[in-house]
C-alpha atoms as a PDB file:
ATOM      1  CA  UNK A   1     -76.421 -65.841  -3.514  1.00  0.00           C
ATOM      2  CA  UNK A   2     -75.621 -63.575  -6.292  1.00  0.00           C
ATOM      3  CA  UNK A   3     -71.944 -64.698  -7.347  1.00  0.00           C
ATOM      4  CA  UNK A   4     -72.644 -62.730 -10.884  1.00  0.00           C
ATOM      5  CA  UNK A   5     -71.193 -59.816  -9.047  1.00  0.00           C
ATOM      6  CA  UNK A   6     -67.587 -61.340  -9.090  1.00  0.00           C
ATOM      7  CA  UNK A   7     -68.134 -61.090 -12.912  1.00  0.00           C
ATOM      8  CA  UNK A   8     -69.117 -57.452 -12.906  1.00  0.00           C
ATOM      9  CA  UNK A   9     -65.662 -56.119 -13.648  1.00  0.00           C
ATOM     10  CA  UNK A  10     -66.116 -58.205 -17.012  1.00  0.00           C
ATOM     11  CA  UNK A  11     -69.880 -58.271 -18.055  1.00  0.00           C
ATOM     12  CA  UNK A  12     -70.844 -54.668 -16.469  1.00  0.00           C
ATOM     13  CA  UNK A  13     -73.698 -54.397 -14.003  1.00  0.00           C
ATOM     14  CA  UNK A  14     -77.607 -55.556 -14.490  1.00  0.00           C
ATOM     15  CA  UNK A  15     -78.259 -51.799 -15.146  1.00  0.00           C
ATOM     16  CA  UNK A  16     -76.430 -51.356 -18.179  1.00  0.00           C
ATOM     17  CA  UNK A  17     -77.448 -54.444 -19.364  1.00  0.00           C
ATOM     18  CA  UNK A  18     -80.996 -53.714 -19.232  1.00  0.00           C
ATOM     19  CA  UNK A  19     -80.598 -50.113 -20.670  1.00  0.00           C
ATOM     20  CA  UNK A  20     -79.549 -51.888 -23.897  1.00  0.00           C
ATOM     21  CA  UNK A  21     -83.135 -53.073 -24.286  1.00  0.00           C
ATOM     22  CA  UNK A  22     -85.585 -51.277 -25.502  1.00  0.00           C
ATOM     23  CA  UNK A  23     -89.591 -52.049 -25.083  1.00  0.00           C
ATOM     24  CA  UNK A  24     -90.938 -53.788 -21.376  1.00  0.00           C
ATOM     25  CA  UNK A  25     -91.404 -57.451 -22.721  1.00  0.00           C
ATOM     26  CA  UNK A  26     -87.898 -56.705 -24.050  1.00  0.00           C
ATOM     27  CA  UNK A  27     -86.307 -56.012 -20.693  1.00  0.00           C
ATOM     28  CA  UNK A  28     -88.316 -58.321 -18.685  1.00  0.00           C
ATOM     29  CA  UNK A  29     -86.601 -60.959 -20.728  1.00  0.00           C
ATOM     30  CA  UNK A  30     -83.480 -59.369 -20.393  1.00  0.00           C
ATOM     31  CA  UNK A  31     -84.130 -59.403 -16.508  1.00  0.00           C
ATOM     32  CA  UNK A  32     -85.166 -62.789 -15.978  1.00  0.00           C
ATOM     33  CA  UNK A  33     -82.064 -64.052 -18.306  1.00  0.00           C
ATOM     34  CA  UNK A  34     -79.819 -61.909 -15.797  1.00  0.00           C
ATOM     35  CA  UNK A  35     -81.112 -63.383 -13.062  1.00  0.00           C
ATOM     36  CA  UNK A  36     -81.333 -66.749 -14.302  1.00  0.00           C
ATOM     37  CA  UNK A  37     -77.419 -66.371 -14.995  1.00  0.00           C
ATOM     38  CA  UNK A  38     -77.282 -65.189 -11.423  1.00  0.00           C
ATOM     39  CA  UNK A  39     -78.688 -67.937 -10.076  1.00  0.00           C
ATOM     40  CA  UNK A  40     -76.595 -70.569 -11.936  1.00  0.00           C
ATOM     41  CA  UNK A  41     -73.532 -68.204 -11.038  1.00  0.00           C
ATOM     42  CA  UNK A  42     -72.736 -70.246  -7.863  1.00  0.00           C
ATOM     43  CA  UNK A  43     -73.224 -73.683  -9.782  1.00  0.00           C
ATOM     44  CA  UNK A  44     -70.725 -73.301 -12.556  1.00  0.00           C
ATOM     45  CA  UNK A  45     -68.371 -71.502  -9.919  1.00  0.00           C
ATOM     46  CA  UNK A  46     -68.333 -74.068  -7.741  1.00  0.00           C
ATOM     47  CA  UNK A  47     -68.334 -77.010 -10.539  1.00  0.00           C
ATOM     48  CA  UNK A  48     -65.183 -74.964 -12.221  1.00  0.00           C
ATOM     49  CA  UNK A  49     -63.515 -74.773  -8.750  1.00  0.00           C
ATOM     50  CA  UNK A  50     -63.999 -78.923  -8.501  1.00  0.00           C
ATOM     51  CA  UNK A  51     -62.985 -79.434 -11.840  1.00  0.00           C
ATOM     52  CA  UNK A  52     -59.864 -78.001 -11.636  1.00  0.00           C
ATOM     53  CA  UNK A  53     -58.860 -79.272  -8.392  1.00  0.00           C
ATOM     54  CA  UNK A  54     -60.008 -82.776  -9.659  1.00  0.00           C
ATOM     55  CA  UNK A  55     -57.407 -82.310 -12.811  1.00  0.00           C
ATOM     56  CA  UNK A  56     -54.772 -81.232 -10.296  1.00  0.00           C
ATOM     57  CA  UNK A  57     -55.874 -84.871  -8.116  1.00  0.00           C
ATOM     58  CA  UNK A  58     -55.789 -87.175 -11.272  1.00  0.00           C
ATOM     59  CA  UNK A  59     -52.163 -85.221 -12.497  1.00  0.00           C
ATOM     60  CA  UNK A  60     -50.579 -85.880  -9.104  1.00  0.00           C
ATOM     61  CA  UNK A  61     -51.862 -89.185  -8.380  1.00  0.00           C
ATOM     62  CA  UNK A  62     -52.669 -91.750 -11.173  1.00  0.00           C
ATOM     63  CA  UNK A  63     -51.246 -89.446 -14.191  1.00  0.00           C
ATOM     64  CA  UNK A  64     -47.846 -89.479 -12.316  1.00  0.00           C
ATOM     65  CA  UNK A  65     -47.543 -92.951 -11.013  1.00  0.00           C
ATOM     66  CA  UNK A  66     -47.672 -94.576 -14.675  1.00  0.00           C
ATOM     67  CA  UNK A  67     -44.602 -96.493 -15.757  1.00  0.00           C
ATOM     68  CA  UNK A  68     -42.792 -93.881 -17.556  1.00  0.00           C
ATOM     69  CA  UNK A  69     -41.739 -90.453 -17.205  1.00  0.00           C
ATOM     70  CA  UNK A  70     -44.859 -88.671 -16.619  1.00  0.00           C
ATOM     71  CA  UNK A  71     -43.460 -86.173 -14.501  1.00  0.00           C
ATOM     72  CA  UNK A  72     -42.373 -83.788 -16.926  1.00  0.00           C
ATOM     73  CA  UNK A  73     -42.935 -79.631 -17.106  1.00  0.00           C
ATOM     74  CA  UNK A  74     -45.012 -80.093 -20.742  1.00  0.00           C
ATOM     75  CA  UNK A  75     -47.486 -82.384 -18.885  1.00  0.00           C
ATOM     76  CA  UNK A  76     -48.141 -79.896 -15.940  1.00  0.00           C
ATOM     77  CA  UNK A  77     -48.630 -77.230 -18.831  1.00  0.00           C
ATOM     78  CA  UNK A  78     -51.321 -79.704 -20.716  1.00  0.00           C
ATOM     79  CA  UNK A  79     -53.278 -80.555 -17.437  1.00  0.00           C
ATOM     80  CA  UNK A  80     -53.351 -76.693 -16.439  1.00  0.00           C
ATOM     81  CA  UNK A  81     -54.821 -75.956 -20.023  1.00  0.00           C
ATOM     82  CA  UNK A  82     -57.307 -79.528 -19.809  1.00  0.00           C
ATOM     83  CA  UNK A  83     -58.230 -77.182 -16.231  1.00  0.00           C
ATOM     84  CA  UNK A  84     -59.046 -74.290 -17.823  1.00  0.00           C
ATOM     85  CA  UNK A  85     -60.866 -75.923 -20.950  1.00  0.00           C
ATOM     86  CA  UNK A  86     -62.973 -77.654 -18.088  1.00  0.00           C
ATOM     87  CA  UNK A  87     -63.232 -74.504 -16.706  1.00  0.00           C
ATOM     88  CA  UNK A  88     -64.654 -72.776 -19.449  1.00  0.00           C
ATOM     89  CA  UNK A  89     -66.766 -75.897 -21.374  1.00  0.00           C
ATOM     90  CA  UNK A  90     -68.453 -76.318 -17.868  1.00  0.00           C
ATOM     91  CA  UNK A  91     -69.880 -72.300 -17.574  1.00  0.00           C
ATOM     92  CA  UNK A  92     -70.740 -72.717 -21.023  1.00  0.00           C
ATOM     93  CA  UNK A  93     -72.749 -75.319 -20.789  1.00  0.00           C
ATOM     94  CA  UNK A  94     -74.535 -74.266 -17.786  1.00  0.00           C
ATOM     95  CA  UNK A  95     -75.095 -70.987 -18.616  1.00  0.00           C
ATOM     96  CA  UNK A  96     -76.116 -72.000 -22.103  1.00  0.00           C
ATOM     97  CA  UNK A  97     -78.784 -74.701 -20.503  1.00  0.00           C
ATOM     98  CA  UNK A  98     -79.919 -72.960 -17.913  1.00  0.00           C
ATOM     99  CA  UNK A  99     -79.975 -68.794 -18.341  1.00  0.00           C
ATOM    100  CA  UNK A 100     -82.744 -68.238 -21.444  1.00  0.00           C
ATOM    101  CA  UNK A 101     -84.352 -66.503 -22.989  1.00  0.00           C
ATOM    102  CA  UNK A 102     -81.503 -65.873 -25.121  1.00  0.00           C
ATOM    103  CA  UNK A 103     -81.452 -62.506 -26.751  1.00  0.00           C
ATOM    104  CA  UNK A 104     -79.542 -60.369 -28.680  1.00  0.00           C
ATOM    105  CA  UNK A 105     -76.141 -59.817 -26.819  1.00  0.00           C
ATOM    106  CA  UNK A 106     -76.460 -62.508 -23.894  1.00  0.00           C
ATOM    107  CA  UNK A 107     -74.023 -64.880 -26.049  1.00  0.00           C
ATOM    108  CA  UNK A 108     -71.466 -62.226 -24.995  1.00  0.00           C
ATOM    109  CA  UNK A 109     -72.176 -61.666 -21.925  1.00  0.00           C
ATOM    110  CA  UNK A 110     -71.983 -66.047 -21.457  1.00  0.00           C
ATOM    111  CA  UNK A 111     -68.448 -65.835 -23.145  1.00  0.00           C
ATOM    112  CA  UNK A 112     -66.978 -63.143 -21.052  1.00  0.00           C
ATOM    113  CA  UNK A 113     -68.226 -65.397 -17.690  1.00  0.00           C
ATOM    114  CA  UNK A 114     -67.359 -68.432 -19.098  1.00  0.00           C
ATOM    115  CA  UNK A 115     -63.888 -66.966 -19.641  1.00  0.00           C
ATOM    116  CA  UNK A 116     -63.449 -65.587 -16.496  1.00  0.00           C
ATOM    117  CA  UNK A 117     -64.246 -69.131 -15.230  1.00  0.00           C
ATOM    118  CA  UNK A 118     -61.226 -70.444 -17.445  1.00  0.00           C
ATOM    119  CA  UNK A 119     -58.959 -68.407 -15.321  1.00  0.00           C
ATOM    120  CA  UNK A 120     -60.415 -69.012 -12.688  1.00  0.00           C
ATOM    121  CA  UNK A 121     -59.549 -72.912 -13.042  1.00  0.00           C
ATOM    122  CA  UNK A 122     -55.828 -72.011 -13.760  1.00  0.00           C
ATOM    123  CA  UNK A 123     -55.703 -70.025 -10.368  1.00  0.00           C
ATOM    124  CA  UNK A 124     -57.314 -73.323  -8.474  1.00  0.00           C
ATOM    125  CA  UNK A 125     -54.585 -75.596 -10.753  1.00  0.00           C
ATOM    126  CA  UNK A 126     -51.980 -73.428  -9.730  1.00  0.00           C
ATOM    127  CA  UNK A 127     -52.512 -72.840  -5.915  1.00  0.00           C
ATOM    128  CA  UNK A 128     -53.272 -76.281  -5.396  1.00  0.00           C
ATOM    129  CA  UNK A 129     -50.557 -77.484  -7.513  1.00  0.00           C
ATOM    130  CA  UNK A 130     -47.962 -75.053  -5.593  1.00  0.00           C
ATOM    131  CA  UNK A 131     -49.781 -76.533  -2.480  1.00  0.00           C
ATOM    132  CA  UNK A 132     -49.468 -80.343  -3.633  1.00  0.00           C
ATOM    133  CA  UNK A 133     -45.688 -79.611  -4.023  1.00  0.00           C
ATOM    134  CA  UNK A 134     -45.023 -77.885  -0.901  1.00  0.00           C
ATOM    135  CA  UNK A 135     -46.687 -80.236   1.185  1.00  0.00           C
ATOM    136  CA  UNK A 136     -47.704 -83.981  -0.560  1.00  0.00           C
ATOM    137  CA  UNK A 137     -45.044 -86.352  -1.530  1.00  0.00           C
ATOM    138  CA  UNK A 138     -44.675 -86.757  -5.422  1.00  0.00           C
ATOM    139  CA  UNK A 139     -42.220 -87.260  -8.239  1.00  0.00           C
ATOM    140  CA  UNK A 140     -44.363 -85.004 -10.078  1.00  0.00           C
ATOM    141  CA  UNK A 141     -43.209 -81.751 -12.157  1.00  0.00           C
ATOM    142  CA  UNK A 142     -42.315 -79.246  -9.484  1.00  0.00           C
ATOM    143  CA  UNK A 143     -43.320 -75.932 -11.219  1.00  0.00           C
ATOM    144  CA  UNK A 144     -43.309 -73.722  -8.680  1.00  0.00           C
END
């Protein structure tokens, strides 16, 4: 599947990438690290999706039923940045492990998806948060 098209709006398309390379050995590396990033695309987009719905599990469940007051707004705001941390160590590391050879520029190009990821994992906190509050019984921080 190529998911690396959901980052295109942030890391441009294949073809510019490659036009910044200039030689054939240079942009066959380029291409096989693009589609090496491709190909880990779904895992770290699915992993970041888990992650982040996992945070939201462990906040509503054993975070919140601790002796104490655990149900207050500045612990929903530290689990939704712990989600998006998640969110973006887990690309990272992927992409980092499993997209080489790393050349000039493909740092960048990590960053921007591992970013994007980031976000992504404070959209899944939030919509499943919103959903866990509609819906599941807590005493939990009702945000939204």
């Amino acid at each position: 599947m190529h998911f690396i098209k959901l980052y295109q709006p942030l890391i441009g398309t294949k073809a510019s990438f490659l036009q910044s390379f200039e030689g054939d050995a240079m942009r066959t590396n380029a291409s096989l690290f693009w589609s090496k990033l491709d190909d880990a695309s779904i895992v770290f987009f699915i992993l970041t999706i888990v992650a982040a719905i996992g945070v939201v599990v462990y906040y509503y469940i054993p975070f919140n039923n601790q002796p104490g007051r655990h149900y207050l707004p500045k612990y929903w705001w530290r689990f939704l940045a712990v989600s998006a941390i998640l969110g973006f160590v887990i690309t990272i590391g992927i992409a980092m492990g499993f997209a080489t050879p790393k050349l000039n520029g493909t740092l960048m190009i990590e960053l921007k998806v591992a970013l994007a990821n980031a976000v992504l994992a404070v959209v899944t906190y939030w919509i499943f948060s919103w959903g866990w509050c509609k819906w599941g019984k807590t005493n939990a921080y009702r945000y939204l």
